[in-house]
N, C-alpha and C. Protein backbone atom coordinates (compact mmCIF):
# COMPACT_ATOMS: atom_id res chain seq x y z
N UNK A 1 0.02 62.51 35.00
CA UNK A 1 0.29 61.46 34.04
C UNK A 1 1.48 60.60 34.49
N UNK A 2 2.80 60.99 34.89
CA UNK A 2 3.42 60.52 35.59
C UNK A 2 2.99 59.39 36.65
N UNK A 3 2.25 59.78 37.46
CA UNK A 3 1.89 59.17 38.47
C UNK A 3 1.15 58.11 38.08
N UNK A 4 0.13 58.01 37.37
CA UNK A 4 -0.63 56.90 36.34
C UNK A 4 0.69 55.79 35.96
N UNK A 5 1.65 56.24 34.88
CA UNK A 5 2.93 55.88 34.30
C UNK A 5 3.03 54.68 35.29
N UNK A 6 3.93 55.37 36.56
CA UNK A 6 4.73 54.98 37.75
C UNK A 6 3.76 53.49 38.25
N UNK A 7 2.64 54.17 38.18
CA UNK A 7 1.55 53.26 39.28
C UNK A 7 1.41 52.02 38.43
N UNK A 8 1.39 51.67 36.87
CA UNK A 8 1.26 51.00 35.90
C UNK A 8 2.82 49.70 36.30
N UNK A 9 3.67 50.77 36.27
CA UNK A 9 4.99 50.47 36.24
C UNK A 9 5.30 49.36 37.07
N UNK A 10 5.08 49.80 38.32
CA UNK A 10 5.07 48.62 39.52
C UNK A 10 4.10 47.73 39.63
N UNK A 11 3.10 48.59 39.25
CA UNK A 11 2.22 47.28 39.01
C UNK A 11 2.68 45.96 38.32
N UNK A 12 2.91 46.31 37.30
CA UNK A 12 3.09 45.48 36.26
C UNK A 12 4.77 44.64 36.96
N UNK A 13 5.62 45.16 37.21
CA UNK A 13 6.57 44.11 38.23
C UNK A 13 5.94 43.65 39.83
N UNK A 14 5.63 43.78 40.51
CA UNK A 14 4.63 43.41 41.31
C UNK A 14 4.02 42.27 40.51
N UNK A 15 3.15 41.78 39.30
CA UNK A 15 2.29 40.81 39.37
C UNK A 15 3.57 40.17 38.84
N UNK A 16 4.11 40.49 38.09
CA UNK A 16 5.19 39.85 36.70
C UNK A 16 6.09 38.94 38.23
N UNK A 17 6.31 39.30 39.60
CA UNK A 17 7.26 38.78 40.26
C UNK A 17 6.38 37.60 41.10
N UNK A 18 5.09 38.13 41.32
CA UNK A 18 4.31 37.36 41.94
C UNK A 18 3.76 35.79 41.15
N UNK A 19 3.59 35.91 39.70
CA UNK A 19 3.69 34.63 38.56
C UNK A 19 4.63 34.13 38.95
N UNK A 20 5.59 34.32 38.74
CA UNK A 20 6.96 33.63 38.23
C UNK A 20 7.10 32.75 39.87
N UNK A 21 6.65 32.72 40.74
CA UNK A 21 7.14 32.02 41.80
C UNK A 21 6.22 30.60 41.84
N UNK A 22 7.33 29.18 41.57
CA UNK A 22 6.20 28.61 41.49
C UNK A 22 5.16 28.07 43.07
N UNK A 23 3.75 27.43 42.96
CA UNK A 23 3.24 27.14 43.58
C UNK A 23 3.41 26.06 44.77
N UNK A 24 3.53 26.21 45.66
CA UNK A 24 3.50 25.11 46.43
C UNK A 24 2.41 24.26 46.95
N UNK A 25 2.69 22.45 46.78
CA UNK A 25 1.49 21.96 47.36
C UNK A 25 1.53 21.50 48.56
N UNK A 26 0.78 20.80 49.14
CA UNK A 26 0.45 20.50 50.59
C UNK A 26 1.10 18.94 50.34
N UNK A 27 1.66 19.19 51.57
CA UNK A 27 3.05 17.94 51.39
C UNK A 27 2.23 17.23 52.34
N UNK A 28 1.20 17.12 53.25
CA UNK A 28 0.76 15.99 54.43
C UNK A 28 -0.79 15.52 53.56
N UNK A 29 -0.99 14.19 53.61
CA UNK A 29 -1.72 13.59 53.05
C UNK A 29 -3.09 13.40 54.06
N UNK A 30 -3.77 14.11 54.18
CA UNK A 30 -4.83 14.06 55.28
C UNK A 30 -5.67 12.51 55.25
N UNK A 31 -5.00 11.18 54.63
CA UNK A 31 -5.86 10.26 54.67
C UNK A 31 -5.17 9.13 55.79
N UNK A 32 -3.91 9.61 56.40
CA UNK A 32 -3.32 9.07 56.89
C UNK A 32 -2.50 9.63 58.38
N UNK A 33 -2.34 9.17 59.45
CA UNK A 33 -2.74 9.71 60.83
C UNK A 33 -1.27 9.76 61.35
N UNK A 34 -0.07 9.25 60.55
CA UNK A 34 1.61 9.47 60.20
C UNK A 34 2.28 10.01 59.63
N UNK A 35 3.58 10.72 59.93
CA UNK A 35 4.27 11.28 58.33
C UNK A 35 5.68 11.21 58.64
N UNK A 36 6.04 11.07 57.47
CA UNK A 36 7.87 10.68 58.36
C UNK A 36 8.38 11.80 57.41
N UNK A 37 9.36 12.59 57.66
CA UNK A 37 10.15 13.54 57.16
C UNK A 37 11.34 13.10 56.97
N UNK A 38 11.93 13.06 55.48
CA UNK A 38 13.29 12.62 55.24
C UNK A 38 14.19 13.76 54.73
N UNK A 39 15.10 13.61 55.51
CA UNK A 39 15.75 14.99 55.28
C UNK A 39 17.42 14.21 54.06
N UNK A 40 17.93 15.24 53.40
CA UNK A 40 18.77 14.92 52.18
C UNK A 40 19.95 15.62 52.62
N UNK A 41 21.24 14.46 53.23
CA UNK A 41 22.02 15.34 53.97
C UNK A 41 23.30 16.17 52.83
N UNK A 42 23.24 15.44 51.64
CA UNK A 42 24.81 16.34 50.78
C UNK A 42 24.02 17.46 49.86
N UNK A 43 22.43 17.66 49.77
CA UNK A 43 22.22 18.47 48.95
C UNK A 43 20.99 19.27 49.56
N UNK A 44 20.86 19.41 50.50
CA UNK A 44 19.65 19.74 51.51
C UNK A 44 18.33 19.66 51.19
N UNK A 45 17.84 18.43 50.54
CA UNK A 45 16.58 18.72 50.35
C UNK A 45 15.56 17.84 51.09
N UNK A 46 14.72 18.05 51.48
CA UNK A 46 13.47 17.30 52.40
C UNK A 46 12.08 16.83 51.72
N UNK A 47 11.80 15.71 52.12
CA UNK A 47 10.28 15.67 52.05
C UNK A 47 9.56 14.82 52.65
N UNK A 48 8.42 14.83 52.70
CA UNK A 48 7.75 14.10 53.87
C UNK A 48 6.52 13.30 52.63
N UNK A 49 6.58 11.64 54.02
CA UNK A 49 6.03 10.97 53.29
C UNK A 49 4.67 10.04 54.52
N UNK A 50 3.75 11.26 53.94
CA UNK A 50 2.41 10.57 55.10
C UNK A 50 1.35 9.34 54.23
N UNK A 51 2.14 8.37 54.44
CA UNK A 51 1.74 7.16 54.30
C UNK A 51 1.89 6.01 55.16
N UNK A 52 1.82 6.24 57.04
CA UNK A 52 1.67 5.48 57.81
C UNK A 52 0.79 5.71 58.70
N UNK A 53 0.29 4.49 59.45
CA UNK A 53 -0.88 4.30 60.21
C UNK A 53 -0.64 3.89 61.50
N UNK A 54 0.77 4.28 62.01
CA UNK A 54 0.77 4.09 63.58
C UNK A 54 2.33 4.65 63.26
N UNK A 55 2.75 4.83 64.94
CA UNK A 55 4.12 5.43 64.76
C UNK A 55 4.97 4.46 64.93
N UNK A 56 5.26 2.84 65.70
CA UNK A 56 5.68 2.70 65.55
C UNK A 56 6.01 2.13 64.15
N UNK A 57 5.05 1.78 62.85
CA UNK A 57 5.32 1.54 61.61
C UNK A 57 6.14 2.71 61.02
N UNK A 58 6.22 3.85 61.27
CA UNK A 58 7.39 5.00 60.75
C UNK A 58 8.33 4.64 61.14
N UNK A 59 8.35 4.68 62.57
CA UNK A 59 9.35 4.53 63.49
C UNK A 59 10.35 3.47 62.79
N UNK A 60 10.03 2.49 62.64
CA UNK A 60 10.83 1.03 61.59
C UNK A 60 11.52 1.64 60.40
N UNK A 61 10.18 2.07 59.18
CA UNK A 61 10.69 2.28 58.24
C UNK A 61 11.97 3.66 58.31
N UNK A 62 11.97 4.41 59.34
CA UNK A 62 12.86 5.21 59.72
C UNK A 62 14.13 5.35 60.28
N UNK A 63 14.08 3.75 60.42
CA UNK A 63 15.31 3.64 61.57
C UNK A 63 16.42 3.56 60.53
N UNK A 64 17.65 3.85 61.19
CA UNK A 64 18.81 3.72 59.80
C UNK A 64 19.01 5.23 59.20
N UNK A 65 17.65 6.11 58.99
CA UNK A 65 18.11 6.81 58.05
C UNK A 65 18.07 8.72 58.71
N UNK A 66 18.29 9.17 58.08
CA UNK A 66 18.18 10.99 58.34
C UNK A 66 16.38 11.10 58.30
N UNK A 67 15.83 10.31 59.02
CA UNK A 67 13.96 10.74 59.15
C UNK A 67 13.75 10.70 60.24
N UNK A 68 12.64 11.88 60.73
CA UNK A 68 12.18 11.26 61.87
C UNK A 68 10.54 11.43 61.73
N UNK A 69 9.56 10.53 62.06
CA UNK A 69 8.08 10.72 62.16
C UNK A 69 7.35 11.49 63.56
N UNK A 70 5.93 11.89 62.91
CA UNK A 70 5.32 12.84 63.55
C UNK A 70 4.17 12.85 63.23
N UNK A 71 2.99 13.22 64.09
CA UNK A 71 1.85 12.82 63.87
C UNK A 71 1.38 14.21 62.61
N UNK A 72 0.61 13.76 61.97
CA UNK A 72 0.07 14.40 60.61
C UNK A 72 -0.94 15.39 61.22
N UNK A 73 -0.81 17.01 60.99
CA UNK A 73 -1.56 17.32 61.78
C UNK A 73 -2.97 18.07 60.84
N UNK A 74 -2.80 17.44 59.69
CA UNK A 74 -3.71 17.68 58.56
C UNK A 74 -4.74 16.56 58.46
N UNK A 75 -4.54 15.47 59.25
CA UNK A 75 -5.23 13.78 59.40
C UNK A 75 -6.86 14.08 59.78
N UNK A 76 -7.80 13.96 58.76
CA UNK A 76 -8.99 13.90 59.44
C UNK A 76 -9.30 12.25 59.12
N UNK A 77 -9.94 12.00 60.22
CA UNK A 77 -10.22 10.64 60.32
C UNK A 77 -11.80 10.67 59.62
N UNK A 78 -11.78 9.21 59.44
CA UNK A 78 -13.17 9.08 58.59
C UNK A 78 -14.44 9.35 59.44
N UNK A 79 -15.11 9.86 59.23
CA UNK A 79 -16.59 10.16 59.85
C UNK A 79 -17.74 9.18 59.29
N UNK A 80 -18.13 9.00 60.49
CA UNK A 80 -19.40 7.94 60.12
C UNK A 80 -20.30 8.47 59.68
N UNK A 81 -21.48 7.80 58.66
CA UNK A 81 -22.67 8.22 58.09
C UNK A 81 -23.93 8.87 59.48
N UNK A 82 -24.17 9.61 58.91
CA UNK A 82 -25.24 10.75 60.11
C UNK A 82 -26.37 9.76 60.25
N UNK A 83 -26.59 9.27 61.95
CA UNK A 83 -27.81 8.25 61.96
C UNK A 83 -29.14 8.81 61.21
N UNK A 84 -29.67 8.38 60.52
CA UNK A 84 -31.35 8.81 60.59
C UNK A 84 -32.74 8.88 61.17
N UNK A 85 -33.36 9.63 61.74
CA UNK A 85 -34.16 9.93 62.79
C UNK A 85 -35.09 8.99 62.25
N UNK A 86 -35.67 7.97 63.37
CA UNK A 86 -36.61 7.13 62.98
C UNK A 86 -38.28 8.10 63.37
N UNK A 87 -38.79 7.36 61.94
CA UNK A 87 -39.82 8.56 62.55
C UNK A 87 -41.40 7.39 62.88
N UNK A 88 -42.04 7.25 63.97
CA UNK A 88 -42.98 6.81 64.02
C UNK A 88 -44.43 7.23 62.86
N UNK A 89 -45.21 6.48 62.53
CA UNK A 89 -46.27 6.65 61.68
C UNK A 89 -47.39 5.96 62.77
N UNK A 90 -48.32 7.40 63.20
CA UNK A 90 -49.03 6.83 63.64
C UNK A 90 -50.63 6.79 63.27
C-alpha cells in the first residue's frame, strides 16, 4: 500500500511540474527564406523576426543595432501545382 501511496505521490508532482511550465512556440516563420535575431542588451532578452526575403534586406534593417541575420532554416519554399498526366483518347 505504501508503494501504491508513494507511486501516486510523484506522480502527481511529476505532472503538477510538467503543467505549470509554460509552452513554447516556434519563433521562425517558415513563409519567409530570412530571420534576423535581435538580441536585448540591459535585460537579456531575444527574439527573432523572419520577415525578410533576401539577406541583404536584413542585413540593412540590422545595421546599427545588437541583430544579426541568418538564413531561416524552417523556410519551405512554395511548391508548384503537380502537372497532370495528359491522357490520349483513342
Amino acid at each position: 500500500m505504501r508503494v501504491l501511496t508513494w507511486s501516486a505521490f510523484v506522480l502527481a508532482l511529476t505532472m503538477g511540474s510538467a503543467l505549470s511550465v509554460p509552452a513554447q512556440a516556434q519563433a521562425y516563420d517558415p513563409r519567409y527564406p530570412v530571420c534576423m535575431k535581435v538580441y536585448e542588451g540591459r535585460w537579456g532578452g531575444e527574439w527573432i523576426d523572419c520577415s525578410y526575403t533576401s539577406l541583404p534586406q536584413c542585413r540593412a534593417t540590422a545595421s546599427g543595432r545588437a541583430a544579426m541575420c541568418d538564413l531561416n532554416p524552417f523556410f519551405a519554399p512554395p511548391q508548384p501545382p503537380p502537372r497532370r498526366a495528359h491522357r490520349r483518347h483513342r
